[in-house]
N, C-alpha and C. Protein backbone atom coordinates (compact mmCIF):
# COMPACT_ATOMS: atom_id res chain seq x y z
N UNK A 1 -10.99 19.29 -6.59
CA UNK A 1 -11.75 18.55 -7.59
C UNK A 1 -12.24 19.51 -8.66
N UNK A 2 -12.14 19.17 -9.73
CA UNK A 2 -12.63 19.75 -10.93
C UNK A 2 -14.09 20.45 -10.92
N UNK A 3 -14.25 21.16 -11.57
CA UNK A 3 -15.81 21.72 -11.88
C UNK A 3 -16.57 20.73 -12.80
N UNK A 4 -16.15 20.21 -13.56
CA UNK A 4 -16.46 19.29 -14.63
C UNK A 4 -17.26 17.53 -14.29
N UNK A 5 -16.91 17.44 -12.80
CA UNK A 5 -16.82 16.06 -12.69
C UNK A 5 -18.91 15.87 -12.09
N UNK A 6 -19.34 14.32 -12.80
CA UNK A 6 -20.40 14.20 -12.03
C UNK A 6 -20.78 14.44 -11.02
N UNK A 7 -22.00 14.52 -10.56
CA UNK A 7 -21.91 14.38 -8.68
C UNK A 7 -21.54 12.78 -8.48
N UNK A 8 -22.14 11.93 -9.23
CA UNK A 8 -21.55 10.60 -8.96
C UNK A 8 -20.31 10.51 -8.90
N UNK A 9 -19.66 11.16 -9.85
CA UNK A 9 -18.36 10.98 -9.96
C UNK A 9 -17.58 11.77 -8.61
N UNK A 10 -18.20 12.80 -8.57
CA UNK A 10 -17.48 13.10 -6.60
C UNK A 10 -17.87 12.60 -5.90
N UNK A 11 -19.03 12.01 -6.02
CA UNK A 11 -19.50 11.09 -4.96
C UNK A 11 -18.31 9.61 -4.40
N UNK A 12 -18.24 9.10 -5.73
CA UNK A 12 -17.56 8.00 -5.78
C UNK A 12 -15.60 8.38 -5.10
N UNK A 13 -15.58 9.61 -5.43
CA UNK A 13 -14.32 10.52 -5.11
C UNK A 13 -14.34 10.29 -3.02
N UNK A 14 -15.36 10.83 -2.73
CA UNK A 14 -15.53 11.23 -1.43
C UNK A 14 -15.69 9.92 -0.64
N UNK A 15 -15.99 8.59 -1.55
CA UNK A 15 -16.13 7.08 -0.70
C UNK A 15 -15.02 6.65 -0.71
N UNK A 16 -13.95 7.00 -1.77
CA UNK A 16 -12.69 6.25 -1.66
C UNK A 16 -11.92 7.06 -0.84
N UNK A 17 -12.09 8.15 -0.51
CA UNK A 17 -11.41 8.68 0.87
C UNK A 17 -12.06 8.35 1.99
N UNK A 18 -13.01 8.43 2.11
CA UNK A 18 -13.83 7.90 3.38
C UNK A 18 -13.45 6.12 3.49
N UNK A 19 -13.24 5.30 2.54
CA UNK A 19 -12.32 4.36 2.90
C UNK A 19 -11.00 4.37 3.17
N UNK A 20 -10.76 5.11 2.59
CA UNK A 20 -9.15 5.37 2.77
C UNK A 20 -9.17 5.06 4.44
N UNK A 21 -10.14 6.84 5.05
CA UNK A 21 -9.59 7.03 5.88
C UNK A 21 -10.06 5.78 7.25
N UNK A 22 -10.98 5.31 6.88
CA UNK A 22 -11.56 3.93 7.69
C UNK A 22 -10.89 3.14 7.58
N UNK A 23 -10.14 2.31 6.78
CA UNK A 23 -8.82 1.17 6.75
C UNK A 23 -7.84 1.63 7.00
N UNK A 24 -7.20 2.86 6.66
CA UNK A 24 -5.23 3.34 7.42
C UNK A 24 -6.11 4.14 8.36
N UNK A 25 -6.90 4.98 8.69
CA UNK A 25 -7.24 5.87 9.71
C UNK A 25 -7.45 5.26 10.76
N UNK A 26 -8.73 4.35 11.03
CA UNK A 26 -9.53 3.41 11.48
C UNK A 26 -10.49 4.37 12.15
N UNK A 27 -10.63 5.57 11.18
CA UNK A 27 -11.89 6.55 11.38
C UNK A 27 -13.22 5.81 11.50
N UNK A 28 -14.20 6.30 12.23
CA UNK A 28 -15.78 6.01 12.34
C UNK A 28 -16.59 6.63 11.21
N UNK A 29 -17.83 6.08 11.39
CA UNK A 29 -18.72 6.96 10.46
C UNK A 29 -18.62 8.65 10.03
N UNK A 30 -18.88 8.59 11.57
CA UNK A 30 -19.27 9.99 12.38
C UNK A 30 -17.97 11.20 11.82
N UNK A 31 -16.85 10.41 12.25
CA UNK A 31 -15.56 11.20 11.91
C UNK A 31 -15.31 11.45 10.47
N UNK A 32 -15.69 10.72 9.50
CA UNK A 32 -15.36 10.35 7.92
C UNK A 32 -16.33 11.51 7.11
N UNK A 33 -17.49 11.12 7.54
CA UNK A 33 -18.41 12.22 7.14
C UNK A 33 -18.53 13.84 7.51
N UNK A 34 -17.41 14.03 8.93
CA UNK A 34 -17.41 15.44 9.37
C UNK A 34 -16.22 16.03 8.57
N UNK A 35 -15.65 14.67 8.16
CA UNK A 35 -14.24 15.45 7.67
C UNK A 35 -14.64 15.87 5.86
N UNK A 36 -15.93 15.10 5.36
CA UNK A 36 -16.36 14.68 3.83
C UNK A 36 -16.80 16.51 3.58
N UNK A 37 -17.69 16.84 4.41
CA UNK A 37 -18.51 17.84 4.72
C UNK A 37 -17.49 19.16 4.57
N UNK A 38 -16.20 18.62 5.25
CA UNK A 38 -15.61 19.95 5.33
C UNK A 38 -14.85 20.39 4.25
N UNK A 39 -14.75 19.32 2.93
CA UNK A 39 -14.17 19.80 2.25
C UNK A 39 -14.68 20.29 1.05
N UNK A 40 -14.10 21.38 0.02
CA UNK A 40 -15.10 22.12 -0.78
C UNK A 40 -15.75 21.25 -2.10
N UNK A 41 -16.60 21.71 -2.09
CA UNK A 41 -16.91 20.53 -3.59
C UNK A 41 -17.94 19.26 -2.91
N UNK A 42 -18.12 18.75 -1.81
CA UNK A 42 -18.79 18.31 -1.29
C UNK A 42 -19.92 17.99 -1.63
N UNK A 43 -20.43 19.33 -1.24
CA UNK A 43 -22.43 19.88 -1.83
C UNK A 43 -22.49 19.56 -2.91
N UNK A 44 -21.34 18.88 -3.66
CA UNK A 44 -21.78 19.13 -5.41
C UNK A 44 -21.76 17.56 -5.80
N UNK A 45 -21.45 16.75 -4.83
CA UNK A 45 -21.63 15.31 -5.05
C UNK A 45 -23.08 14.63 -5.06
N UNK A 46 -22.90 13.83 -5.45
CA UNK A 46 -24.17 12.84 -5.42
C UNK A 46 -24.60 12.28 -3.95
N UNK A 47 -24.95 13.06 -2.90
CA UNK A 47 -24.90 12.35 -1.47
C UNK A 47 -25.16 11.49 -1.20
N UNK A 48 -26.92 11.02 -1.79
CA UNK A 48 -27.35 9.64 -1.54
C UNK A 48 -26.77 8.17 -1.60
N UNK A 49 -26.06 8.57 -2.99
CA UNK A 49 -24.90 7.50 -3.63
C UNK A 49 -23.75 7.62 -2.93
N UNK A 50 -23.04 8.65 -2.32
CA UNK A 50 -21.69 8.60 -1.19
C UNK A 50 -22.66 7.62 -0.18
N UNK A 51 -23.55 8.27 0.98
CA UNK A 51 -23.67 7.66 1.72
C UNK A 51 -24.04 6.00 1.62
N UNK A 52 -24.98 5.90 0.54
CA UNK A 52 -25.01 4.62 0.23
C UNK A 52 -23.68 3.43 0.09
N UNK A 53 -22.92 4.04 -0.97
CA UNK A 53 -22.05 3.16 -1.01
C UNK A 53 -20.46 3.47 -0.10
N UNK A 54 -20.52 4.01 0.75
CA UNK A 54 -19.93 4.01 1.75
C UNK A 54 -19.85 3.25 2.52
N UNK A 55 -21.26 3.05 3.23
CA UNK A 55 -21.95 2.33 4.08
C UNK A 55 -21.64 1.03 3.72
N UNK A 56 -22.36 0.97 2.72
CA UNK A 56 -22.12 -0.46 2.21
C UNK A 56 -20.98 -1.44 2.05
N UNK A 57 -20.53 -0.27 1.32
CA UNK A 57 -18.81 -0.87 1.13
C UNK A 57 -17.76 -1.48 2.23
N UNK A 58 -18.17 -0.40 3.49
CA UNK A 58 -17.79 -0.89 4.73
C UNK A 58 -18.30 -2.04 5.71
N UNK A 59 -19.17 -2.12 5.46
CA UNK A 59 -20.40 -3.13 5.74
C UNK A 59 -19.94 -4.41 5.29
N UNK A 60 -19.74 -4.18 4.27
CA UNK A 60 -19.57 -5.94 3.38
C UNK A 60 -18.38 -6.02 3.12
N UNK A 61 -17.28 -5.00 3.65
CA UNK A 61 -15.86 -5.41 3.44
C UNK A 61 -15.27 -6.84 3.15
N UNK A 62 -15.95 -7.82 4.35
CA UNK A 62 -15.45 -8.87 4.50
C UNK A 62 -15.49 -9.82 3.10
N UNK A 63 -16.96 -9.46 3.04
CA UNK A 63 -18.00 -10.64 1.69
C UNK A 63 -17.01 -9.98 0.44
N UNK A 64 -16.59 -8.56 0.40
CA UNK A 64 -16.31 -8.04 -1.04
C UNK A 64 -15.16 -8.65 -0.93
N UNK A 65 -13.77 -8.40 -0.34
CA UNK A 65 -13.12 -8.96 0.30
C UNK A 65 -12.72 -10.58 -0.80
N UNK A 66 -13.58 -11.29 0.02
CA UNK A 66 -13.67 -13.02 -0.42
C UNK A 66 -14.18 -12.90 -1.53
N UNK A 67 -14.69 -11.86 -2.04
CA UNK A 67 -15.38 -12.10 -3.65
C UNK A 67 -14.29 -11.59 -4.48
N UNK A 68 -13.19 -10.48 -3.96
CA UNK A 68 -12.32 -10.36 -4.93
C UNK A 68 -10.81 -11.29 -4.69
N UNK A 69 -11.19 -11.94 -3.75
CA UNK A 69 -9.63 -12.60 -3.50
C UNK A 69 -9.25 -13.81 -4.99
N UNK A 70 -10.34 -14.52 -5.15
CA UNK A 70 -9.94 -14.91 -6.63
C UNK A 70 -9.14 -14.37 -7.73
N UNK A 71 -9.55 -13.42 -7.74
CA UNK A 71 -9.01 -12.27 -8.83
C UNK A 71 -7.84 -11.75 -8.62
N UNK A 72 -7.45 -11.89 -7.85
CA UNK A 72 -6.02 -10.65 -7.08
C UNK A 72 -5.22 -12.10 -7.23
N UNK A 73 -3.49 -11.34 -7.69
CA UNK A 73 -2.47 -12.35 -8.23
C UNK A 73 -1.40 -12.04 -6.73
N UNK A 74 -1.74 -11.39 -5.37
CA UNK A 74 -1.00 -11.77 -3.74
C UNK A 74 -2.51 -11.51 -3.02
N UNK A 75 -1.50 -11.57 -1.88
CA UNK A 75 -2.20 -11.25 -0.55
C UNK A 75 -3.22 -9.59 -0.79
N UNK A 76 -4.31 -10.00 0.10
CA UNK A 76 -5.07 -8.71 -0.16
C UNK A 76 -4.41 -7.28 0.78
N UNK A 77 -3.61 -7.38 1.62
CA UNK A 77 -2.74 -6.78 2.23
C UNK A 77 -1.31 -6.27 1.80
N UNK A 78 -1.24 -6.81 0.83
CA UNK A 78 -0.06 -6.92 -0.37
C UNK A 78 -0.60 -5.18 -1.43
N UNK A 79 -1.69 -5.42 -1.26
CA UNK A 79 -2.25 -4.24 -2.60
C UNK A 79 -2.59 -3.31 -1.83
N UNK A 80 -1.97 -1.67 -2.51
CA UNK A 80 -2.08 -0.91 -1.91
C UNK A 80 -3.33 -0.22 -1.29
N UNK A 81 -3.00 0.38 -0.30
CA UNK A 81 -4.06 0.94 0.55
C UNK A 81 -5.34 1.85 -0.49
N UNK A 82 -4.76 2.50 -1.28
CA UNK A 82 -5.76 3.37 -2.23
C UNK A 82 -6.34 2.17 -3.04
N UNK A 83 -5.77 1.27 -3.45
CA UNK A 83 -6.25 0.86 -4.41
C UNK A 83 -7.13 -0.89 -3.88
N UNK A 84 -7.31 -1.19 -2.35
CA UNK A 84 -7.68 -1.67 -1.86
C UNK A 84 -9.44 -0.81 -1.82
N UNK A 85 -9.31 -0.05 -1.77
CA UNK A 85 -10.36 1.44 -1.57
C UNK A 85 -10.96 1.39 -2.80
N UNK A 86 -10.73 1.44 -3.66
CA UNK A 86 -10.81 1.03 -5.20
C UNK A 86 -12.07 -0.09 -5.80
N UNK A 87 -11.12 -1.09 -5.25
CA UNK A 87 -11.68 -2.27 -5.25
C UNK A 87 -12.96 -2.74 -4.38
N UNK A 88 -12.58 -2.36 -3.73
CA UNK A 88 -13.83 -2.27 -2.75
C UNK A 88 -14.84 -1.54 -2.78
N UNK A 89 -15.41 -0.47 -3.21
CA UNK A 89 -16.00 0.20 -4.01
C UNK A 89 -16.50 -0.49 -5.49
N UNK A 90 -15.51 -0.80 -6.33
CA UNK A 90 -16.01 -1.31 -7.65
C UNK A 90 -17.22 -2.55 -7.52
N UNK A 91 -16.40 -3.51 -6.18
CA UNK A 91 -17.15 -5.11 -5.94
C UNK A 91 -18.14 -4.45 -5.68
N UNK A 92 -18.20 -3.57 -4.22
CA UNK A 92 -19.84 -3.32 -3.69
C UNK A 92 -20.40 -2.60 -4.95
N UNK A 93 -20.50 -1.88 -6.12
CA UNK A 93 -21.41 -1.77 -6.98
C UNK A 93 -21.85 -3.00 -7.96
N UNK A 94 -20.56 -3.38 -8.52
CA UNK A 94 -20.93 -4.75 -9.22
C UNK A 94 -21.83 -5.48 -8.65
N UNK A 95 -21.72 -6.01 -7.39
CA UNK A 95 -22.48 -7.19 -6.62
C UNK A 95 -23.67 -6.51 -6.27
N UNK A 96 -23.91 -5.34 -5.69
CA UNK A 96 -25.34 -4.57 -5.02
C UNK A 96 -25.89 -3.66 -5.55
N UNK A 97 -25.32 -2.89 -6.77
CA UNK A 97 -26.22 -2.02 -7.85
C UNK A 97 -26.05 -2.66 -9.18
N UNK A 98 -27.17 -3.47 -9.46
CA UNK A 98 -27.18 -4.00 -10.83
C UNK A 98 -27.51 -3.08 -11.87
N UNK A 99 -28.17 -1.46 -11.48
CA UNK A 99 -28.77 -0.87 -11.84
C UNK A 99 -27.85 0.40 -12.76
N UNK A 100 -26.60 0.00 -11.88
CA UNK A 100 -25.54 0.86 -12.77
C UNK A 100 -25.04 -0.64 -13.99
N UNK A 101 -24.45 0.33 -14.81
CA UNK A 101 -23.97 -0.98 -16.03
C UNK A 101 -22.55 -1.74 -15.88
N UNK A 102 -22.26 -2.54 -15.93
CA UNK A 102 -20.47 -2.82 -15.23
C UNK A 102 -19.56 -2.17 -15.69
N UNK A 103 -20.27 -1.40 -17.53
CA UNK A 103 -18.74 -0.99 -17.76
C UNK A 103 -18.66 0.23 -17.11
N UNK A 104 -19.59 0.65 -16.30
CA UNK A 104 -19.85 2.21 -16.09
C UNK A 104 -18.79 2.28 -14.43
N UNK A 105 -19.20 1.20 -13.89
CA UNK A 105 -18.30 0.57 -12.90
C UNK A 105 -17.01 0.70 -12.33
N UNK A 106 -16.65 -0.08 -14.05
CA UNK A 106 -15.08 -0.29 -14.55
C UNK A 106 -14.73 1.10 -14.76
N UNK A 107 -15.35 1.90 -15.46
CA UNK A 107 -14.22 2.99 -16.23
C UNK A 107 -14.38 3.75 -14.98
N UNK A 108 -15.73 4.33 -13.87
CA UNK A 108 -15.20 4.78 -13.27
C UNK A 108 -13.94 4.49 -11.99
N UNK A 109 -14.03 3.10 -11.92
CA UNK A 109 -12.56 2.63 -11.42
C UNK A 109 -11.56 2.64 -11.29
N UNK A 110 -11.68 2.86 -12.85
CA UNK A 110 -10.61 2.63 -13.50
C UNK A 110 -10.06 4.68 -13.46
N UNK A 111 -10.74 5.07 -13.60
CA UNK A 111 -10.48 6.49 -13.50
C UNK A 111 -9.75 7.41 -12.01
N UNK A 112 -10.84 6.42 -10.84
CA UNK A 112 -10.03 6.16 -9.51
C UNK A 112 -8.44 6.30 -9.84
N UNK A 113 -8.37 4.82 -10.02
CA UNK A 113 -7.25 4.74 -9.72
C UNK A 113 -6.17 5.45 -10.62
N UNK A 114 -6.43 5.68 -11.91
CA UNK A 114 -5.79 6.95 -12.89
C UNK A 114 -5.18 8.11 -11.87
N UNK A 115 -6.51 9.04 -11.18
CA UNK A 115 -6.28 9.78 -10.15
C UNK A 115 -5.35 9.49 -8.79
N UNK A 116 -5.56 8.77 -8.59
CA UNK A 116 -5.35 8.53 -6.89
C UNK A 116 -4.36 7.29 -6.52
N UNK A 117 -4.24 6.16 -7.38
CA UNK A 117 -3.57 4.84 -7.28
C UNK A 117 -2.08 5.26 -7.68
N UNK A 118 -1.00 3.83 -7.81
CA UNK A 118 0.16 4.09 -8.38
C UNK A 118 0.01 3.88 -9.90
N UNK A 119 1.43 4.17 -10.44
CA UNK A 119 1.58 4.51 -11.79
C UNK A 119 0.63 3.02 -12.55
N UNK A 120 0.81 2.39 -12.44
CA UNK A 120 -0.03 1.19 -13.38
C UNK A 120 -1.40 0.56 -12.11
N UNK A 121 -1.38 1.46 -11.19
CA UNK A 121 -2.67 1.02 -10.68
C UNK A 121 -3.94 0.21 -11.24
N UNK A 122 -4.12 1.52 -12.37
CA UNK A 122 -5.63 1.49 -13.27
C UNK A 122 -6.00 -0.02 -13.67
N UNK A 123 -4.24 -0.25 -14.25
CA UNK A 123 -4.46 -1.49 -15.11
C UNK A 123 -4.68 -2.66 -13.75
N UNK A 124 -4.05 -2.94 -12.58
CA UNK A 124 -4.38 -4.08 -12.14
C UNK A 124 -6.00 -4.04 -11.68
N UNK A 125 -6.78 -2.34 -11.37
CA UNK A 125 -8.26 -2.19 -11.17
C UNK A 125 -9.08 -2.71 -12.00
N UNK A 126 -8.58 -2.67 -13.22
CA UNK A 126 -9.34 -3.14 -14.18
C UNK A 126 -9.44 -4.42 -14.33
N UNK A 127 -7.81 -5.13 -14.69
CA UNK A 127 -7.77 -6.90 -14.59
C UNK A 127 -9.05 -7.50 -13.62
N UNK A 128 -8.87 -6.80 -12.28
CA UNK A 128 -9.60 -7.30 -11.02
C UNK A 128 -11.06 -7.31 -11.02
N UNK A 129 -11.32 -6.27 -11.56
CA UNK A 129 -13.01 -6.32 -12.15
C UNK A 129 -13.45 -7.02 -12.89
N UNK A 130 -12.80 -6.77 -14.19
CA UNK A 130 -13.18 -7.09 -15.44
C UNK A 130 -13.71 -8.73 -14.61
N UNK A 131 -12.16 -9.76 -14.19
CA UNK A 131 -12.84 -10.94 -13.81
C UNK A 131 -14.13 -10.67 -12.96
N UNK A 132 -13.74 -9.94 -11.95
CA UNK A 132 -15.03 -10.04 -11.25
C UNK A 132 -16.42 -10.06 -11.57
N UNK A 133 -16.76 -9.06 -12.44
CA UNK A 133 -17.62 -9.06 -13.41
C UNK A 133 -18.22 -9.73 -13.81
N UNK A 134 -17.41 -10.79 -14.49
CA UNK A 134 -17.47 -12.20 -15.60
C UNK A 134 -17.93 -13.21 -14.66
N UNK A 135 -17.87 -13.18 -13.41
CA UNK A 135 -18.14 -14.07 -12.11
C UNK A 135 -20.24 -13.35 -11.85
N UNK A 136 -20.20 -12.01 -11.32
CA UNK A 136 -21.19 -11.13 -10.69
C UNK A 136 -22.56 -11.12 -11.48
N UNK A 137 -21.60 -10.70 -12.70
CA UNK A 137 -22.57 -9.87 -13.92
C UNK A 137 -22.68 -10.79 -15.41
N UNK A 138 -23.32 -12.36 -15.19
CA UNK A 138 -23.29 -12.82 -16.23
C UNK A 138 -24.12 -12.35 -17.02
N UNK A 139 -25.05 -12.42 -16.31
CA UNK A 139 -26.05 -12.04 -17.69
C UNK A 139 -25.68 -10.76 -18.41
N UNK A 140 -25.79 -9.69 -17.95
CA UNK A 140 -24.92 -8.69 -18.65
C UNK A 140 -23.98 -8.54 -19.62
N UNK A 141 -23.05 -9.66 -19.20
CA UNK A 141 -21.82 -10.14 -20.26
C UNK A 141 -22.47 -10.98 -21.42
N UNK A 142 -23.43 -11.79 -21.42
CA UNK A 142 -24.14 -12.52 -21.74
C UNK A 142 -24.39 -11.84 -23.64
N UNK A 143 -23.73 -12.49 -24.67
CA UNK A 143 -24.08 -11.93 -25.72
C UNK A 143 -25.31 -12.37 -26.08
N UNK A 144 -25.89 -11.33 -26.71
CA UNK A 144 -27.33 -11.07 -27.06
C UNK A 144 -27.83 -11.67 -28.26
């Protein structure tokens, strides 16, 4: 990982592997976080915000899940494993931190999947939010 990047922004780095490795792994807490720890760059994340939305994300899989199945054009098993990780992450902030802004959300999502997804990943992360969003975050969208 870069020198350059937020701690949020490694933070958010270190949850989509820690999902990763909990949906194809079917790693535990315990295991996800020994493996988070061991890698360099770590200490330089935002921890509170990894552990938070880790937790969470895994937690409410199901609810995020049914909140993005609207949005998605197959099966949620159909979309790839990284970018399932993605998504899941983006919903649990949209829906449970109102406190971040959506587009802040989106682009880092969208940046995810830039990094880590397939070649046009970004763009279906984004389609998938953006609606979601427009569903989550009315008032926000809400012109002034």
């Amino acid at each position: 990982m870069a020198g350059s990047k937020s701690p949020r922004r490694r933070a958010r780095e270190f949850v989509i592997q820690g999902l990763y490795q909990w949906l194809v792994g079917g790693q535990d807490e315990a295991s996800i976080q020994v493996q988070a720890e061991s890698v360099a760059g770590f200490d330089k994340s935002d921890l509170a915000l990894y552990t938070t939305l880790l937790e969470e994300a895994r937690n409410q899989a199901p609810a995020l899940e049914a909140d993005l199945a609207p949005h998605i054009d197959r099966r949620w098993d159909e979309v790839s494993p990284i970018e399932r990780c993605i998504l899941l992450l983006g919903a649990c902030e949209l829906k449970l931190h109102p406190e971040t802004p959506y587009r802040v959300i989106i682009n880092e999502a969208i940046e995810l999947a830039k990094t880590y997804g397939g070649t046009d990943g970004h763009k279906f992360v984004n389609g998938v939010l953006d609606k979601l969003a427009a569903v989550l975050r009315t008032a926000e969208l809400r012109p002034r």
